[in-house]
N, C-alpha and C. Protein backbone atom coordinates (compact mmCIF):
# COMPACT_ATOMS: atom_id res chain seq x y z
N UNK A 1 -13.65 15.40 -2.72
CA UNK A 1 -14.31 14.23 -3.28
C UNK A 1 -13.31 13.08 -3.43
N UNK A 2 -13.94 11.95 -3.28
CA UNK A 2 -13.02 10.89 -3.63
C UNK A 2 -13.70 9.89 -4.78
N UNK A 3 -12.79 9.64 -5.61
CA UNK A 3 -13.29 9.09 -6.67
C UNK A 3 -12.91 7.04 -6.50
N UNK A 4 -14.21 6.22 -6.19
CA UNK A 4 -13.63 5.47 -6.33
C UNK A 4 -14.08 4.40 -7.64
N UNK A 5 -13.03 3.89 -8.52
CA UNK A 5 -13.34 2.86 -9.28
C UNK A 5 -13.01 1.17 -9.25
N UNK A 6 -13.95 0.51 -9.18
CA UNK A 6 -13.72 -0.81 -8.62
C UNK A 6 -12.90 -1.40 -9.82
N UNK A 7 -12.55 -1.08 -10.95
CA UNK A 7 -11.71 -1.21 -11.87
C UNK A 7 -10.43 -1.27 -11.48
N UNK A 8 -9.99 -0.10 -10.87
CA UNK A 8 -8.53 0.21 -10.08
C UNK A 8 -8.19 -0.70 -8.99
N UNK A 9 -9.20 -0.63 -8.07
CA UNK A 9 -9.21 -1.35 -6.64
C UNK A 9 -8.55 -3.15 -7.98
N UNK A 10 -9.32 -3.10 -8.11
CA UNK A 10 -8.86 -4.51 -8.93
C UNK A 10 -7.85 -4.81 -9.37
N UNK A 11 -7.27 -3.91 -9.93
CA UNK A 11 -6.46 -4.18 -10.93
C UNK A 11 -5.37 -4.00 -9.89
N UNK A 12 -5.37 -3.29 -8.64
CA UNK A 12 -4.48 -2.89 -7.81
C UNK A 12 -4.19 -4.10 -6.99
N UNK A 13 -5.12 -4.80 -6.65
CA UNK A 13 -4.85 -6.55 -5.86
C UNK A 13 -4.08 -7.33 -6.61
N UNK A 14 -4.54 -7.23 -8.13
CA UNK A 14 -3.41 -8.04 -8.82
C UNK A 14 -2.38 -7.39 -9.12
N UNK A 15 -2.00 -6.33 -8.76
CA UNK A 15 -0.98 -5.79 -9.02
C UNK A 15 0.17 -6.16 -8.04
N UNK A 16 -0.95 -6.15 -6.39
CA UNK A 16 -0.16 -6.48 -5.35
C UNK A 16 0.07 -8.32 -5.65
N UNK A 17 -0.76 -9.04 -6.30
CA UNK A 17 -0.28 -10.89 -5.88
C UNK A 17 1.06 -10.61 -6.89
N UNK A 18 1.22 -10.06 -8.09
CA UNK A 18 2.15 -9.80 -9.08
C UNK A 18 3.49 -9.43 -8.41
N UNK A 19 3.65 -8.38 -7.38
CA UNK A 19 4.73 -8.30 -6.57
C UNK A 19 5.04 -9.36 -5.91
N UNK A 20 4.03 -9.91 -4.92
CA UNK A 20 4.34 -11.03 -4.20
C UNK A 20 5.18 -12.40 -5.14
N UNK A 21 4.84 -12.59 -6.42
CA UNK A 21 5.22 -13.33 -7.30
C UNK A 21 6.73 -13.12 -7.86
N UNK A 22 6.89 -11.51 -7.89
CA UNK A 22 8.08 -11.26 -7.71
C UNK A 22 9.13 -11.38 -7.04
N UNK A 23 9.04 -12.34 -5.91
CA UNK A 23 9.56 -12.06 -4.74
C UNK A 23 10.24 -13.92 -4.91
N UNK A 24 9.41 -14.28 -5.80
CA UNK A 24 9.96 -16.04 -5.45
C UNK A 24 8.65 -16.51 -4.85
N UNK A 25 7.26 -15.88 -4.58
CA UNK A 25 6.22 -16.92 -3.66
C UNK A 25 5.69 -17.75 -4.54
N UNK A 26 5.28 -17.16 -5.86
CA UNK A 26 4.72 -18.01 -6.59
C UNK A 26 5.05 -18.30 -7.88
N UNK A 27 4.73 -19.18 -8.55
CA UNK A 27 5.43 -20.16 -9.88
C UNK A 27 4.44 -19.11 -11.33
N UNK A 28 5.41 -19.63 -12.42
CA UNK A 28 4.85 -19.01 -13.12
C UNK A 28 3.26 -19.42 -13.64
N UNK A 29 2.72 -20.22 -13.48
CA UNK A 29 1.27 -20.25 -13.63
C UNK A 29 0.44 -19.63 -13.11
N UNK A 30 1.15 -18.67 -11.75
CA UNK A 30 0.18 -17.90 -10.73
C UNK A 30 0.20 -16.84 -11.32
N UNK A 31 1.71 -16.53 -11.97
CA UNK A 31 2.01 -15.43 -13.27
C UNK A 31 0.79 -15.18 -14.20
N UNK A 32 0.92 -15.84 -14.71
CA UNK A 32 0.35 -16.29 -16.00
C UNK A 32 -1.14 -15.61 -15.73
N UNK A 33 -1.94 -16.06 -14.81
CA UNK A 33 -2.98 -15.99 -14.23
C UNK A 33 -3.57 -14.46 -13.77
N UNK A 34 -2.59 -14.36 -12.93
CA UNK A 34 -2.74 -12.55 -12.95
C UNK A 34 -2.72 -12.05 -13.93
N UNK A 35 -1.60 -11.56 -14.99
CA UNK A 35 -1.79 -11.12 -15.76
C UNK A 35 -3.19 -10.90 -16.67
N UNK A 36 -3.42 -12.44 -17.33
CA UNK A 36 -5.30 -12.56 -17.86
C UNK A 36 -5.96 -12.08 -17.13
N UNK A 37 -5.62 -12.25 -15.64
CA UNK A 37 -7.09 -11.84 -14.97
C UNK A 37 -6.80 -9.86 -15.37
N UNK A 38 -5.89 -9.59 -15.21
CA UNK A 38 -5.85 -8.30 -15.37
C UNK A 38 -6.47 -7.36 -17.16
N UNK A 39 -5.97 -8.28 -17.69
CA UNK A 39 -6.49 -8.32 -19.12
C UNK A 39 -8.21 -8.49 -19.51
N UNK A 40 -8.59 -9.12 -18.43
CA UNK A 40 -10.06 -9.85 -18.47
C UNK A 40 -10.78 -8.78 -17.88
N UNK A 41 -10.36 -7.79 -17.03
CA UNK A 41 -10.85 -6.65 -16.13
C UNK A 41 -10.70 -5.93 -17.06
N UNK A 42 -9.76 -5.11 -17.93
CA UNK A 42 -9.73 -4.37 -18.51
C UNK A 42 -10.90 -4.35 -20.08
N UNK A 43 -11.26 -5.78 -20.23
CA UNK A 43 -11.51 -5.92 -21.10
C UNK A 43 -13.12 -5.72 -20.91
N UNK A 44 -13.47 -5.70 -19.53
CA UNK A 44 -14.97 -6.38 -18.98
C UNK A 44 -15.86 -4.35 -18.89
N UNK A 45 -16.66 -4.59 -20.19
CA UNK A 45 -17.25 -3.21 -20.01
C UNK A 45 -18.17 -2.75 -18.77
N UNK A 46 -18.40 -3.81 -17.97
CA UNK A 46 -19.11 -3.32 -17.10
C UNK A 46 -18.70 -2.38 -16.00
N UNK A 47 -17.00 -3.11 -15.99
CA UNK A 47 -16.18 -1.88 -15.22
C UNK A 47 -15.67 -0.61 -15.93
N UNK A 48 -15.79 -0.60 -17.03
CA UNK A 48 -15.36 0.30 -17.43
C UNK A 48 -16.16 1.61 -17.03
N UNK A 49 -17.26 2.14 -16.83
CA UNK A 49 -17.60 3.25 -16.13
C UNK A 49 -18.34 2.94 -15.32
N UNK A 50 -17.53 2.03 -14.28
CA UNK A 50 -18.08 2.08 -12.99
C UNK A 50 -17.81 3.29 -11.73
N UNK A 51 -17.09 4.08 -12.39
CA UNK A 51 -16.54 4.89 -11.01
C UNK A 51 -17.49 5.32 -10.03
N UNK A 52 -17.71 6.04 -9.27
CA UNK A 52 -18.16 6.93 -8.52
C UNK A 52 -17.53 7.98 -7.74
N UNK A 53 -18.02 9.11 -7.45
CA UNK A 53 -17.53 10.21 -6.43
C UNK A 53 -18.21 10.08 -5.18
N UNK A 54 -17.79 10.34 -4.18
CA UNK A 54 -17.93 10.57 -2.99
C UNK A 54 -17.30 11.43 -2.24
N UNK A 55 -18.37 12.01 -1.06
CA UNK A 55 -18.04 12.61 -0.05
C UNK A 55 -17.20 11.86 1.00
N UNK A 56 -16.18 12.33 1.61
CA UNK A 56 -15.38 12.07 2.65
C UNK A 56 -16.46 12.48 4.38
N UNK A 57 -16.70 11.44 5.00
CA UNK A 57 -17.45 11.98 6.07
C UNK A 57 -17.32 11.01 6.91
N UNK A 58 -16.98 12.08 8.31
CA UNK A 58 -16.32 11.54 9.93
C UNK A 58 -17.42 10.03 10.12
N UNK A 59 -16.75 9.50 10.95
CA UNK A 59 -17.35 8.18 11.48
C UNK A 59 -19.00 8.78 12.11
N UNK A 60 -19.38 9.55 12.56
CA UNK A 60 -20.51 9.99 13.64
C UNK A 60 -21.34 10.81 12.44
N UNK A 61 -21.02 11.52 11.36
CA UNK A 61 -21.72 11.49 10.18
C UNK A 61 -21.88 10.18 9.31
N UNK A 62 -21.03 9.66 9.16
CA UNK A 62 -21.15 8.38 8.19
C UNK A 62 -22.75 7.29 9.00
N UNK A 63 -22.62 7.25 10.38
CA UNK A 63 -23.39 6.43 10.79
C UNK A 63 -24.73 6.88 10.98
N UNK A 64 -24.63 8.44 11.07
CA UNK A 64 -26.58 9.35 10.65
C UNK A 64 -26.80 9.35 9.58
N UNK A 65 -25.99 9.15 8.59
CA UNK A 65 -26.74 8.79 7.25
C UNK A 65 -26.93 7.49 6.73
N UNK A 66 -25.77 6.86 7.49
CA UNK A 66 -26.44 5.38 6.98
C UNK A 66 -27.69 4.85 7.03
N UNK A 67 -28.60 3.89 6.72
CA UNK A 67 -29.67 3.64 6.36
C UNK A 67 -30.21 3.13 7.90
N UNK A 68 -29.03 2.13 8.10
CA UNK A 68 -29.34 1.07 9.20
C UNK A 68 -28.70 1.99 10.94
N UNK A 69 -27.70 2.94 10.00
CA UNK A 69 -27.46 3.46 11.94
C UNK A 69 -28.38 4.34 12.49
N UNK A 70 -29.62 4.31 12.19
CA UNK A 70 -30.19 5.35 13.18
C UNK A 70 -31.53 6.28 12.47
C-alpha cells in the first residue's frame, strides 16, 4: 500500500523552495513566506486527515480501471 497525504506532498515543495533559498536564490521575504505558508498547512484542518491508501498498479492495470481508459 502506499499511503498518500497531500499534507506531506505540501509541506515537501516548501521544503524543497526552502533549500533552494538556502542556496543564495532567494531573499529573505521568500523566507519568510515559506515558512507561514508551511505553518498555514499545518494549521488548515482540512488537511489534516486527508490521507489515503492505495494500491500500487502496473500502467495496463491502472488504465482498465480507470474510468475514462476503457
Amino acid at each position: 500500500m502506499i499511503y498518500e497525504h497531500p499534507l506531506a506532498y505540501l509541506i515537501g515543495v516548501e521544503g524543497m523552495a526552502l533549500l533552494w533559498s538556502f542556496t543564495g536564490e532567494f531573499d529573505r521575504d521568500f523566507v519568510d513566506a515559506r515558512i507561514a505558508e508551511v505553518r498555514r498547512l499545518l494549521d488548515d484542518e482540512a488537511l489534516a486527515d486527508a490521507a489515503i491508501e492505495v494500491a500500487r498498479v502496473g500502467t495496463t492495470e491502472g488504465y482498465r480501471i480507470w474510468p475514462l481508459g476503457g
